[in-house]
C-alpha atoms as a PDB file:
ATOM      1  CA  UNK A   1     135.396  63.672  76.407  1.00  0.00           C
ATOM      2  CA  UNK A   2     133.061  64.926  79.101  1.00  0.00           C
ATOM      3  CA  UNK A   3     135.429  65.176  82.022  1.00  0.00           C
ATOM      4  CA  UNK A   4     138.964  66.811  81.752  1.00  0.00           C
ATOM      5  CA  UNK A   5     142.271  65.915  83.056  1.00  0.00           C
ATOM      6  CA  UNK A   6     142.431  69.179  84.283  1.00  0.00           C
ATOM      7  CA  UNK A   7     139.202  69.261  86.072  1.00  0.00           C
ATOM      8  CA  UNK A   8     139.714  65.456  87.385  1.00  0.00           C
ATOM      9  CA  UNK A   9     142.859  67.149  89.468  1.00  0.00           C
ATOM     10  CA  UNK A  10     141.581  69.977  90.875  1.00  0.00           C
ATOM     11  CA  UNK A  11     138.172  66.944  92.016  1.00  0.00           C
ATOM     12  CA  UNK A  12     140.962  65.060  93.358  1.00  0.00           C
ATOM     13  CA  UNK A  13     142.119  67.784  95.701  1.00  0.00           C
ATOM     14  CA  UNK A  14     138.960  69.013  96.484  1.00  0.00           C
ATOM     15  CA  UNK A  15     138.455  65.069  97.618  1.00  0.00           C
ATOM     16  CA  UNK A  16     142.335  65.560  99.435  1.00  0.00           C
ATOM     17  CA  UNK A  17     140.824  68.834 101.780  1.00  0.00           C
ATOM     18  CA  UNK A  18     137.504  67.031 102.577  1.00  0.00           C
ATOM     19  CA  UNK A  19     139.474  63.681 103.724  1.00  0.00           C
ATOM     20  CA  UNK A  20     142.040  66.097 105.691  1.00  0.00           C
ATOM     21  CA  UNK A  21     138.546  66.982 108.098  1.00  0.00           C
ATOM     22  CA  UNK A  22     138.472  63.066 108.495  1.00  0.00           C
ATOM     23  CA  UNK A  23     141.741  62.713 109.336  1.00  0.00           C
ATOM     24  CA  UNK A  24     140.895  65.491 111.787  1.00  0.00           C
ATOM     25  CA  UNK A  25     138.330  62.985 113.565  1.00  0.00           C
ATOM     26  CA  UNK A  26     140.079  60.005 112.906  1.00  0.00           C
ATOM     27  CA  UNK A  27     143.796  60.791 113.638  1.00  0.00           C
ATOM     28  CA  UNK A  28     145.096  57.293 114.127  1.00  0.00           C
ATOM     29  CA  UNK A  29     144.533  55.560 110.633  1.00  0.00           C
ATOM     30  CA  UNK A  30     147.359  55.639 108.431  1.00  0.00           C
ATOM     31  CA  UNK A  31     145.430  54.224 105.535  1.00  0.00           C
ATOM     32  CA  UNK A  32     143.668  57.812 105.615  1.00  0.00           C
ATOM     33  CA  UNK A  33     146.597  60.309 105.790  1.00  0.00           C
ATOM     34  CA  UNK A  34     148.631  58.210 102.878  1.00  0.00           C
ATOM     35  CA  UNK A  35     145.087  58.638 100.664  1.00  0.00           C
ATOM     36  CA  UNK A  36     145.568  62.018 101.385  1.00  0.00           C
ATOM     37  CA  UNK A  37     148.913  62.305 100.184  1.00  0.00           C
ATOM     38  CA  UNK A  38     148.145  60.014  97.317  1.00  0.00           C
ATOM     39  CA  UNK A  39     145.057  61.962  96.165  1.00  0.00           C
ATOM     40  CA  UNK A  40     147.460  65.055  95.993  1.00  0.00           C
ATOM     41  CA  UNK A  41     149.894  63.200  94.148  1.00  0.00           C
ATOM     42  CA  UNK A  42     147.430  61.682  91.411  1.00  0.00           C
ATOM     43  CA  UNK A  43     146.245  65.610  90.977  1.00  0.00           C
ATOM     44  CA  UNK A  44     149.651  66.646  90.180  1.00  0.00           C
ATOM     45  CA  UNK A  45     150.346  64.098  87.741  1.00  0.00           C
ATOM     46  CA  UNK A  46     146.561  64.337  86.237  1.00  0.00           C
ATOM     47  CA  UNK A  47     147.865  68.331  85.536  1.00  0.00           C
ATOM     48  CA  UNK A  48     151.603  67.219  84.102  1.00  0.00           C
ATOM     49  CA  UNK A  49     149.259  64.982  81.857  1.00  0.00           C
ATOM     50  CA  UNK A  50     146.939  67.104  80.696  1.00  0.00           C
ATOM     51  CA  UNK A  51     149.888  69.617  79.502  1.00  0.00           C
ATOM     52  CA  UNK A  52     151.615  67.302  77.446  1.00  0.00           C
ATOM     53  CA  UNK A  53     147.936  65.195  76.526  1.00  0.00           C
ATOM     54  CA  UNK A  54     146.261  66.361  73.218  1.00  0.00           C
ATOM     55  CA  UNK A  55     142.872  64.240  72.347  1.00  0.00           C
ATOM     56  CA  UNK A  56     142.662  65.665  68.550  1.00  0.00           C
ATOM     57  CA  UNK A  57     145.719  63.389  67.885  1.00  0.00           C
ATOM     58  CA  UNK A  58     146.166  60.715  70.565  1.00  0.00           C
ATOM     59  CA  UNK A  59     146.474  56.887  70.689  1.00  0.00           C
ATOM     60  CA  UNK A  60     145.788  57.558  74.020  1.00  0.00           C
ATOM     61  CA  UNK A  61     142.146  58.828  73.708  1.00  0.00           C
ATOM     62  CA  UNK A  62     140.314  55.336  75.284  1.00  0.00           C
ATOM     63  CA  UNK A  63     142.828  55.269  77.750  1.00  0.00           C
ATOM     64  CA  UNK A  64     141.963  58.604  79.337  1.00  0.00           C
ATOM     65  CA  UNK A  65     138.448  58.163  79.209  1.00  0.00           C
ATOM     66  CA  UNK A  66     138.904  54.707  81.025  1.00  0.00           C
ATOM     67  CA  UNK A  67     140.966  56.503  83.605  1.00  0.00           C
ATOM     68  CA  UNK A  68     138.949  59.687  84.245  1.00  0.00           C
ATOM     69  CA  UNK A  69     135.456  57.762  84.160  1.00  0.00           C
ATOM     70  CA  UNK A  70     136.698  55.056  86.898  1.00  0.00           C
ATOM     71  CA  UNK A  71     138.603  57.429  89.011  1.00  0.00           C
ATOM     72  CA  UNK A  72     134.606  59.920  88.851  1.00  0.00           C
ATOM     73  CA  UNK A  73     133.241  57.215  90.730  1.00  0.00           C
ATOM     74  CA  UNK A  74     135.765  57.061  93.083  1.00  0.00           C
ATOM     75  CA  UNK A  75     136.294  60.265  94.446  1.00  0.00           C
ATOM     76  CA  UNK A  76     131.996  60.316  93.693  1.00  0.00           C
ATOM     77  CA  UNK A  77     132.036  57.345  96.386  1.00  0.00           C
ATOM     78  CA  UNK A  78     134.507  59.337  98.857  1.00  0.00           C
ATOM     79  CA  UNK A  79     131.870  62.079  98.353  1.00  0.00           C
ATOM     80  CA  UNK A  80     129.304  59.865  99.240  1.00  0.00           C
ATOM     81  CA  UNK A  81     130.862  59.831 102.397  1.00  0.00           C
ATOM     82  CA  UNK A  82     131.211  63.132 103.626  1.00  0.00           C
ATOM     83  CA  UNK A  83     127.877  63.852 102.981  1.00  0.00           C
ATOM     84  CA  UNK A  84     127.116  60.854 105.248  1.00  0.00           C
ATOM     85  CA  UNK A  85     128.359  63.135 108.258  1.00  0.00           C
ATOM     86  CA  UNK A  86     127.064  66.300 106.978  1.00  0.00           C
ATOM     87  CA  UNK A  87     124.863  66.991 110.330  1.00  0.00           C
ATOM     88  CA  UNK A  88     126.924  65.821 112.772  1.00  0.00           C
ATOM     89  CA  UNK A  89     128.247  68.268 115.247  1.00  0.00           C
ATOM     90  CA  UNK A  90     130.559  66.102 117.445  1.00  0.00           C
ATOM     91  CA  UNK A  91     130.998  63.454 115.120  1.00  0.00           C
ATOM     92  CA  UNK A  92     134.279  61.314 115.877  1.00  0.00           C
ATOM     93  CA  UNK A  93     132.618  57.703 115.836  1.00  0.00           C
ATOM     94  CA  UNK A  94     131.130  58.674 113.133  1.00  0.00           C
ATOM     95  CA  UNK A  95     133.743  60.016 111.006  1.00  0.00           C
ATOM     96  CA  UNK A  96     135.017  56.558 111.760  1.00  0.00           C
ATOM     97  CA  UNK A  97     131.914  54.063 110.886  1.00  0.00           C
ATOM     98  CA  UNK A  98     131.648  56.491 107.998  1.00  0.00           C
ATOM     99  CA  UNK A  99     135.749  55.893 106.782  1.00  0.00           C
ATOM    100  CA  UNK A 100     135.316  52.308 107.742  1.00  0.00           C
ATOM    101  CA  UNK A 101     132.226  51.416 105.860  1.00  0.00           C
ATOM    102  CA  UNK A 102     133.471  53.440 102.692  1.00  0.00           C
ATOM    103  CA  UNK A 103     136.754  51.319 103.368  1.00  0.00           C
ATOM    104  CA  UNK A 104     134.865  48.098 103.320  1.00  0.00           C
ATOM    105  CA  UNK A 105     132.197  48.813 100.102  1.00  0.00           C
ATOM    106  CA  UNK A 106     135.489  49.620  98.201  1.00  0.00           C
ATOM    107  CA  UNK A 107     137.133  46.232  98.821  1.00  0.00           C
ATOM    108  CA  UNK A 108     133.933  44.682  98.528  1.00  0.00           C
ATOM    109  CA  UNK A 109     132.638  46.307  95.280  1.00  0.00           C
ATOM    110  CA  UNK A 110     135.947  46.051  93.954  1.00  0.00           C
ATOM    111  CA  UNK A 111     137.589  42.821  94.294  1.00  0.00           C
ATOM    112  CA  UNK A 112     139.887  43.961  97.268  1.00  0.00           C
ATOM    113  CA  UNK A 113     140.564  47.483  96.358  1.00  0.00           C
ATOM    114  CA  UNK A 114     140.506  49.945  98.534  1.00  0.00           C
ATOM    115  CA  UNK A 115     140.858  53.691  98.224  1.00  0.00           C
ATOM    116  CA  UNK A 116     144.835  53.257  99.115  1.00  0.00           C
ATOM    117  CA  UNK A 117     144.636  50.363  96.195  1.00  0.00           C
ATOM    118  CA  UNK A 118     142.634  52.317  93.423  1.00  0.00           C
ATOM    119  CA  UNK A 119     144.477  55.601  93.647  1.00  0.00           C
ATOM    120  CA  UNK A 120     148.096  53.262  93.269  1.00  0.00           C
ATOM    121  CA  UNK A 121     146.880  51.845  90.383  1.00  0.00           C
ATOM    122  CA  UNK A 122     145.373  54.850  89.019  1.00  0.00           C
ATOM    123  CA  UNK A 123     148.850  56.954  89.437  1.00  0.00           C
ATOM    124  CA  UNK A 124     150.324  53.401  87.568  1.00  0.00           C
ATOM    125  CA  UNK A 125     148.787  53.993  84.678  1.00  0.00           C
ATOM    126  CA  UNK A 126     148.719  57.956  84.631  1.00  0.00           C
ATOM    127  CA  UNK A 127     152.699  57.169  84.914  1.00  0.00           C
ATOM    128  CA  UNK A 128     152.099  55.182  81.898  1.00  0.00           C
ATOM    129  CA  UNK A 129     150.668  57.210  79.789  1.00  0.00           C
ATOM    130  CA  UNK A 130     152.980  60.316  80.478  1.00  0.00           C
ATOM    131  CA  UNK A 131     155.950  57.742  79.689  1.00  0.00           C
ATOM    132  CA  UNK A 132     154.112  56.587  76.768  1.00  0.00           C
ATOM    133  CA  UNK A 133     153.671  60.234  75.561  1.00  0.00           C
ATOM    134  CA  UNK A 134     157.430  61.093  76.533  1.00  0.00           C
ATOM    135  CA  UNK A 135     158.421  58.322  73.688  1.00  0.00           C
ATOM    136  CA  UNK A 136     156.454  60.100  70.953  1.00  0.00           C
ATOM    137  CA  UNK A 137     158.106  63.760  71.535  1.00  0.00           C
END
């Protein structure tokens, strides 16, 4: 497996502290403070995984790589982003074309999913595969 739990979290909160300089810009969307608080959530439950996960002896095995390989190109797209405003010195409109388009591509590209919608369903089945691991202690 190429990408780690453990590395996946600390991605995800490196993802968290970029969006917080969004939110900074773009202080009246809701959808970006709860992905925030969502992307900090996933990374804690990514690490409570990856202490109880062990690949050498898991049913789970395609089920992480699923996970960690669709939520690389997620935070990869929210990357994506911020580089999009790299150069910008005073750049609150475009913090927010930036946000919105990212927004939009997401639902688009993804049948309706947004960030808000693929980080729920990503903590879903991280939840899932602790519990699933908590029956086989």
């Amino acid at each position: 497996m190429a990408l780690s739990l453990f590395q996946t979290a600390l991605d995800a909160e490196d993802v968290a502290a970029g969006l917080q300089v969004f939110e900074d810009n773009v202080p009246d969307d809701p959808e970006l403070h709860l992905s925030i608080r969502d992307l900090l959530q996933l990374a804690d439950r990514l690490r409570f995984l990856n202490l109880h996960y062990h690949p050498q002896n898991s049913l789970l095995n395609e089920d992480v790589d699923l996970l960690l390989s669709s939520l690389h190109y997620t935070l990869g797209r929210v990357r994506v982003m911020f580089g999009e405003t790299r150069y910008v010195r005073d750049g609150q409109r475009l913090y927010r074309v930036a946000w919105d388009d990212m927004c939009y591509e997401l639902r688009e590209s993804e049948h309706g999913q947004g960030l808000r919608g693929r980080l729920s369903i990503y903590e879903l089945f991280v939840n899932d595969m602790i519990n699933s691991l908590a029956g086989y202690v």
